[in-house]
PDB file of N, CA and C in Angstrom:
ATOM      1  N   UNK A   1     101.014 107.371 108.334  1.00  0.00           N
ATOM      2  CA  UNK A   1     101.367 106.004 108.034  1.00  0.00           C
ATOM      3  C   UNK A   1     100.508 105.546 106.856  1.00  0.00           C
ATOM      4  N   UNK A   2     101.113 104.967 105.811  1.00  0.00           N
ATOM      5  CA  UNK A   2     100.389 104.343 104.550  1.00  0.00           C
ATOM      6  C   UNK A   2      99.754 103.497 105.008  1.00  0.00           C
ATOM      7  N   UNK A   3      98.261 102.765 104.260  1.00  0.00           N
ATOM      8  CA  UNK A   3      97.668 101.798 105.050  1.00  0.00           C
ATOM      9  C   UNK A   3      98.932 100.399 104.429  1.00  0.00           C
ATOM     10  N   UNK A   4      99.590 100.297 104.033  1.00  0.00           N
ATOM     11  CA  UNK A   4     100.569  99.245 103.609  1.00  0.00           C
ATOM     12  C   UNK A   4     101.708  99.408 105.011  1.00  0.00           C
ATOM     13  N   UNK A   5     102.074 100.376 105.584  1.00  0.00           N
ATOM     14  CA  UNK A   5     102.615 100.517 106.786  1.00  0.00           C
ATOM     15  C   UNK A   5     101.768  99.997 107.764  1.00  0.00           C
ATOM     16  N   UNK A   6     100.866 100.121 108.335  1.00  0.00           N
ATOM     17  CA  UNK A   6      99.665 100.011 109.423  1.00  0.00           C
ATOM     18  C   UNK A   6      98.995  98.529 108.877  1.00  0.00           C
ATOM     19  N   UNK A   7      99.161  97.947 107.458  1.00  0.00           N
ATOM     20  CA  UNK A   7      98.765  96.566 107.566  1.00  0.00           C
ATOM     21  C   UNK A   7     100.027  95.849 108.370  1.00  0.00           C
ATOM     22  N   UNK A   8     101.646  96.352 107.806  1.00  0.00           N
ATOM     23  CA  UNK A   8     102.488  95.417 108.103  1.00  0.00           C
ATOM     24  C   UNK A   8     102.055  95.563 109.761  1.00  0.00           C
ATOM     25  N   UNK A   9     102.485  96.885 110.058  1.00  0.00           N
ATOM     26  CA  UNK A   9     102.339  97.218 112.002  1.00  0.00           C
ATOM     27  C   UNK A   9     101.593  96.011 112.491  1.00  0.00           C
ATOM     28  N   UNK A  10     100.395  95.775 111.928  1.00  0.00           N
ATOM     29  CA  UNK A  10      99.001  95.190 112.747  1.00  0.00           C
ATOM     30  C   UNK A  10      99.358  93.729 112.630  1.00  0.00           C
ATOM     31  N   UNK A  11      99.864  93.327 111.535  1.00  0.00           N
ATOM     32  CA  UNK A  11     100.214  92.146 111.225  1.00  0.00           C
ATOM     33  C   UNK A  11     101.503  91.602 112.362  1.00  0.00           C
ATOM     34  N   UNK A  12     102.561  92.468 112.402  1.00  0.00           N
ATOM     35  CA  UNK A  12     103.576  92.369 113.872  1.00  0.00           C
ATOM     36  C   UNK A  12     103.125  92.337 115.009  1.00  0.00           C
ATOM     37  N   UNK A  13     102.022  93.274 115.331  1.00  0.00           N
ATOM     38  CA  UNK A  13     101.841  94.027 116.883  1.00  0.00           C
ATOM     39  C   UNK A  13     100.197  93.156 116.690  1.00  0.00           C
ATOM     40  N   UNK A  14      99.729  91.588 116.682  1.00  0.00           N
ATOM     41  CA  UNK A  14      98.231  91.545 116.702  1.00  0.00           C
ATOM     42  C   UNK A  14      97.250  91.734 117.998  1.00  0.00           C
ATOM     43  N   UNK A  15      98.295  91.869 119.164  1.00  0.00           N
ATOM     44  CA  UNK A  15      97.524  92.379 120.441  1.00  0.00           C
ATOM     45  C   UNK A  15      97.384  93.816 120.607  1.00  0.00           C
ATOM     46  N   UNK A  16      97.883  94.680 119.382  1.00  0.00           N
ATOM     47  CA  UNK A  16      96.908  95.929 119.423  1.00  0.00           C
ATOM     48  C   UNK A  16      95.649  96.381 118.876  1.00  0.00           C
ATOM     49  N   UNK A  17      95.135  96.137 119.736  1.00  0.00           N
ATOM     50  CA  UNK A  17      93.812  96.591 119.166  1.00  0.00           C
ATOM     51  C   UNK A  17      93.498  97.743 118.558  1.00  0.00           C
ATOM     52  N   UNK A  18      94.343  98.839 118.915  1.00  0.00           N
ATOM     53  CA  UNK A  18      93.916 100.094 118.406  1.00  0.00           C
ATOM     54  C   UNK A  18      94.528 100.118 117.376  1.00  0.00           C
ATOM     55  N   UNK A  19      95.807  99.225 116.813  1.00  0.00           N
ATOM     56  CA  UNK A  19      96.497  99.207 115.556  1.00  0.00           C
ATOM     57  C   UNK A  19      95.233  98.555 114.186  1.00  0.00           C
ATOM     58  N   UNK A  20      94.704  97.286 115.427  1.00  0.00           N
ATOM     59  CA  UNK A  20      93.643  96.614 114.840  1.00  0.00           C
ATOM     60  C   UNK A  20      92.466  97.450 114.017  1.00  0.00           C
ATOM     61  N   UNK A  21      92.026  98.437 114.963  1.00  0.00           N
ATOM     62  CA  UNK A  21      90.753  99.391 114.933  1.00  0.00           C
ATOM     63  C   UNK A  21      91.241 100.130 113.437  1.00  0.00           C
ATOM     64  N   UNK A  22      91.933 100.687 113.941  1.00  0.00           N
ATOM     65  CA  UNK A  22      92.687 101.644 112.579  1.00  0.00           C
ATOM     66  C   UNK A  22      92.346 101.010 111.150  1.00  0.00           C
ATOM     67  N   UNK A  23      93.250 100.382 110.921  1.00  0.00           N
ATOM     68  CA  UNK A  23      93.345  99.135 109.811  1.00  0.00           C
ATOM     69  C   UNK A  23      91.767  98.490 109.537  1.00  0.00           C
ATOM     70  N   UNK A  24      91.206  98.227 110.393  1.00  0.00           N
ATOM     71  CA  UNK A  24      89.580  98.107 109.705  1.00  0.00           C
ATOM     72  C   UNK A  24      88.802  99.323 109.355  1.00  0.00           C
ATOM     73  N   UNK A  25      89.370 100.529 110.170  1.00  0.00           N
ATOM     74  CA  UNK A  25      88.253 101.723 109.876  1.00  0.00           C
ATOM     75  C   UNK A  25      88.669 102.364 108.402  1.00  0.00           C
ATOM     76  N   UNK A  26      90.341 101.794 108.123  1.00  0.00           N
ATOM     77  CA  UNK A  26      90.528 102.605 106.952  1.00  0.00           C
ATOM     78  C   UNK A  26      89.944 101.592 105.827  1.00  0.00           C
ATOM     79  N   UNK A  27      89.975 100.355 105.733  1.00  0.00           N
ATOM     80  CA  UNK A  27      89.401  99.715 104.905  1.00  0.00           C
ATOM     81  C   UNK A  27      87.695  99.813 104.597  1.00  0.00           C
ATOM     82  N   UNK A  28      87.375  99.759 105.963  1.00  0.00           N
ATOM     83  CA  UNK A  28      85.838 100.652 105.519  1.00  0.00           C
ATOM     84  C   UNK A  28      85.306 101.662 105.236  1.00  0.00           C
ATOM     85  N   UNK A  29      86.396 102.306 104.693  1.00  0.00           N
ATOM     86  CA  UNK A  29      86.061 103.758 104.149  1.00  0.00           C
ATOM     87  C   UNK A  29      87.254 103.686 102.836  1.00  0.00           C
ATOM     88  N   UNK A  30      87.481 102.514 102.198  1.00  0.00           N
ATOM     89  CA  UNK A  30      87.109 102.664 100.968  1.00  0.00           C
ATOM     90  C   UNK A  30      86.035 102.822  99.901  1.00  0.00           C
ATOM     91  N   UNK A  31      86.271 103.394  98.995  1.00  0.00           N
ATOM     92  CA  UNK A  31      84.753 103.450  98.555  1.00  0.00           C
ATOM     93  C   UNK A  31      84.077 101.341  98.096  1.00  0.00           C
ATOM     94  N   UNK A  32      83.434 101.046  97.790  1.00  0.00           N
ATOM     95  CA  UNK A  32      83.277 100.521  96.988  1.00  0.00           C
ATOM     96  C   UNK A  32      81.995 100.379  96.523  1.00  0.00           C
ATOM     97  N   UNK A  33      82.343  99.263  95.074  1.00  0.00           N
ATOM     98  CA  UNK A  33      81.628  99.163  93.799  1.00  0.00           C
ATOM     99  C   UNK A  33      80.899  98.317  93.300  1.00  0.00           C
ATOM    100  N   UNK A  34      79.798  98.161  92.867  1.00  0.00           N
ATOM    101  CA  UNK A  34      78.912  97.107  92.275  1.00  0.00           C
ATOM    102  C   UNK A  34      79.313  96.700  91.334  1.00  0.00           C
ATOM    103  N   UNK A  35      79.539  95.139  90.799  1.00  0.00           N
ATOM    104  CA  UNK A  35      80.485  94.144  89.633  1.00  0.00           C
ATOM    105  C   UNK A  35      78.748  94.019  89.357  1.00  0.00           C
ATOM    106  N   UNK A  36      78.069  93.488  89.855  1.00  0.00           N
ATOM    107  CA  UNK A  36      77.043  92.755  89.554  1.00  0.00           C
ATOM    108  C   UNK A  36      76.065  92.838  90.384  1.00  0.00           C
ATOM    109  N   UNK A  37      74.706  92.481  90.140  1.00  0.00           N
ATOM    110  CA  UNK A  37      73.404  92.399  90.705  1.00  0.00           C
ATOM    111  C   UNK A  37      72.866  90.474  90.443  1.00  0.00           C
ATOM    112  N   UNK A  38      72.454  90.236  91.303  1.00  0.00           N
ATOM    113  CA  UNK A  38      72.075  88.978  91.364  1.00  0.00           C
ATOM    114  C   UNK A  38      71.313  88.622  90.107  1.00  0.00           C
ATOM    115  N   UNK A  39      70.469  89.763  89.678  1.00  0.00           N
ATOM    116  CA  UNK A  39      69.381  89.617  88.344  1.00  0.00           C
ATOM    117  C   UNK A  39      70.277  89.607  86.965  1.00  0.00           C
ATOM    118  N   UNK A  40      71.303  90.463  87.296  1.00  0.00           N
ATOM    119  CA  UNK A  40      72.278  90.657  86.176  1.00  0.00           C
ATOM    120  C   UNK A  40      71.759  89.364  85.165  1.00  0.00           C
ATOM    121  N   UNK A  41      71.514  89.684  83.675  1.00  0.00           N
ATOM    122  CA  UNK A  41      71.769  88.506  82.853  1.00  0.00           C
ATOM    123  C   UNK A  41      72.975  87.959  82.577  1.00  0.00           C
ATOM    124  N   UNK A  42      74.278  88.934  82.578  1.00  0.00           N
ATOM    125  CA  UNK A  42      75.412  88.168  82.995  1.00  0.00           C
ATOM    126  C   UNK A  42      76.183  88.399  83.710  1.00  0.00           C
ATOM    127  N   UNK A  43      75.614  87.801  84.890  1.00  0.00           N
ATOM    128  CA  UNK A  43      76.510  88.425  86.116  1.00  0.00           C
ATOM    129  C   UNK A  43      77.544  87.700  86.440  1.00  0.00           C
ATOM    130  N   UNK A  44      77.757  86.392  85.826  1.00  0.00           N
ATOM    131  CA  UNK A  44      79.313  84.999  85.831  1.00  0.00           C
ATOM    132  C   UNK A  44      80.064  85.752  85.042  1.00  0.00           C
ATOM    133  N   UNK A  45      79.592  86.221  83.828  1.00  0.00           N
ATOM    134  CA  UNK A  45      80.690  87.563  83.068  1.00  0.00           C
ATOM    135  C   UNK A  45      81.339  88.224  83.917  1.00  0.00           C
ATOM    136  N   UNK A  46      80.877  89.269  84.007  1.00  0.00           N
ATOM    137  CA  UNK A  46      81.300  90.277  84.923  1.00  0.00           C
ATOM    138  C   UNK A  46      81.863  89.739  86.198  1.00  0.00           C
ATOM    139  N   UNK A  47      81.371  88.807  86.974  1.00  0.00           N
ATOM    140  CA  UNK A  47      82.266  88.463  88.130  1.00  0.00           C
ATOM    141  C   UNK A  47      83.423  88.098  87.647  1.00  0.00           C
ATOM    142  N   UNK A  48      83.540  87.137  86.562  1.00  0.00           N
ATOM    143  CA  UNK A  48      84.768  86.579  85.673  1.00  0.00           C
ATOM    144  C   UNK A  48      85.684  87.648  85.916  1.00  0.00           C
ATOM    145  N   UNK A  49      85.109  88.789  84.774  1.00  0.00           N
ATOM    146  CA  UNK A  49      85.716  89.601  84.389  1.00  0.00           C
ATOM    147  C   UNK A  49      86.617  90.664  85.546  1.00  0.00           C
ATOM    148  N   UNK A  50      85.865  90.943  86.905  1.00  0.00           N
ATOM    149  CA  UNK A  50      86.314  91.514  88.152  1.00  0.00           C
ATOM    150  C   UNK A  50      87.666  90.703  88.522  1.00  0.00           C
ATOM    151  N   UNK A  51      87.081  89.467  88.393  1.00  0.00           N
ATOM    152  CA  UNK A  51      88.478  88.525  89.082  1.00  0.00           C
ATOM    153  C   UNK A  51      89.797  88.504  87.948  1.00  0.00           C
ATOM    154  N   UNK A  52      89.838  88.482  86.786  1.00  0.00           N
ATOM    155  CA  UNK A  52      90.596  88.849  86.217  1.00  0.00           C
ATOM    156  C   UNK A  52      91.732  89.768  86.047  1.00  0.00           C
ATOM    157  N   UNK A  53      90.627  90.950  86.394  1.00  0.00           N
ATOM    158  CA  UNK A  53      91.155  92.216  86.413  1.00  0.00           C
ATOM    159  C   UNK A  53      91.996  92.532  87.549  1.00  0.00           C
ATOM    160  N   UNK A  54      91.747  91.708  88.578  1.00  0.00           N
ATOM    161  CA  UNK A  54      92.388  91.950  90.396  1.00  0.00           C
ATOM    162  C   UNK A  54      93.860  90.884  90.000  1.00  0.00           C
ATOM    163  N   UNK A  55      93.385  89.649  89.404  1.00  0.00           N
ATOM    164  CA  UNK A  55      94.385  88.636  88.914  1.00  0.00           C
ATOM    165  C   UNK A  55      95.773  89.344  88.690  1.00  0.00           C
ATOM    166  N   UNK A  56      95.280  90.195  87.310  1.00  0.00           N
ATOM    167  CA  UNK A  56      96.311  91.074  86.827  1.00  0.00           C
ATOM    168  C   UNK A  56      96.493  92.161  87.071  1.00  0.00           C
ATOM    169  N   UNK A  57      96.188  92.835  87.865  1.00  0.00           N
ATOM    170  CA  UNK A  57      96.899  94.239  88.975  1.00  0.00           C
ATOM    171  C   UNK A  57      97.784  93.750  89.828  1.00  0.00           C
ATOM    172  N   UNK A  58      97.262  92.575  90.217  1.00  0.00           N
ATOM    173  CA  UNK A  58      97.645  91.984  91.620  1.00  0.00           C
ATOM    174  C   UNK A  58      99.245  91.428  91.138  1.00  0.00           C
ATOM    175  N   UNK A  59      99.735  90.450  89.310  1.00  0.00           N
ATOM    176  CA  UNK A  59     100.484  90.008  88.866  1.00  0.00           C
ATOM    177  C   UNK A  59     101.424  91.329  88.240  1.00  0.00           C
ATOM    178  N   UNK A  60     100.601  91.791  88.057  1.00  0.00           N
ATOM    179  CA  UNK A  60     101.314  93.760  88.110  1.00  0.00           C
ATOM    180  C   UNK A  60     102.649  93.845  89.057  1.00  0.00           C
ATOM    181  N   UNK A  61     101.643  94.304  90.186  1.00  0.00           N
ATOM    182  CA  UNK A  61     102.626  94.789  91.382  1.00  0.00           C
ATOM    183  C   UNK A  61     103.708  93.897  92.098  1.00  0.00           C
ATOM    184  N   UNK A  62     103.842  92.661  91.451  1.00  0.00           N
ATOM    185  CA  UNK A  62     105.229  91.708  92.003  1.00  0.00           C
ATOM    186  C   UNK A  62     106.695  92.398  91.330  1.00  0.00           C
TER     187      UNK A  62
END
């Protein structure tokens, strides 16, 4: 099952828990990535720039 299958499932079925379990364990085992460090000198850049970038993937896939 794609996790896009197993979001819709979990989203239908919310009294399964084990549909539930699934769907969080695969999301926490994406990797992820550092945009920024609090010290960053420009870390409003780069956050900018992250949200942008999700903006337009996200305006992509419609």
């Amino acid at each position: 099952m794609s996790d896009a299958e197993l979001k819709h499932y979990f989203l239908e079925h919310r009294q399964n828990k084990s549909a539930f379990q699934a769907h969080l364990d695969r999301i926490n085992q994406r990797p992820r990535s550092v945009i920024a460090r609090p010290d960053d000198l420009d870390f409003d850049e780069k956050i900018q720039a992250a949200i942008r970038q999700k903006l337009e993937a996200s305006s992509g896939n419609r």
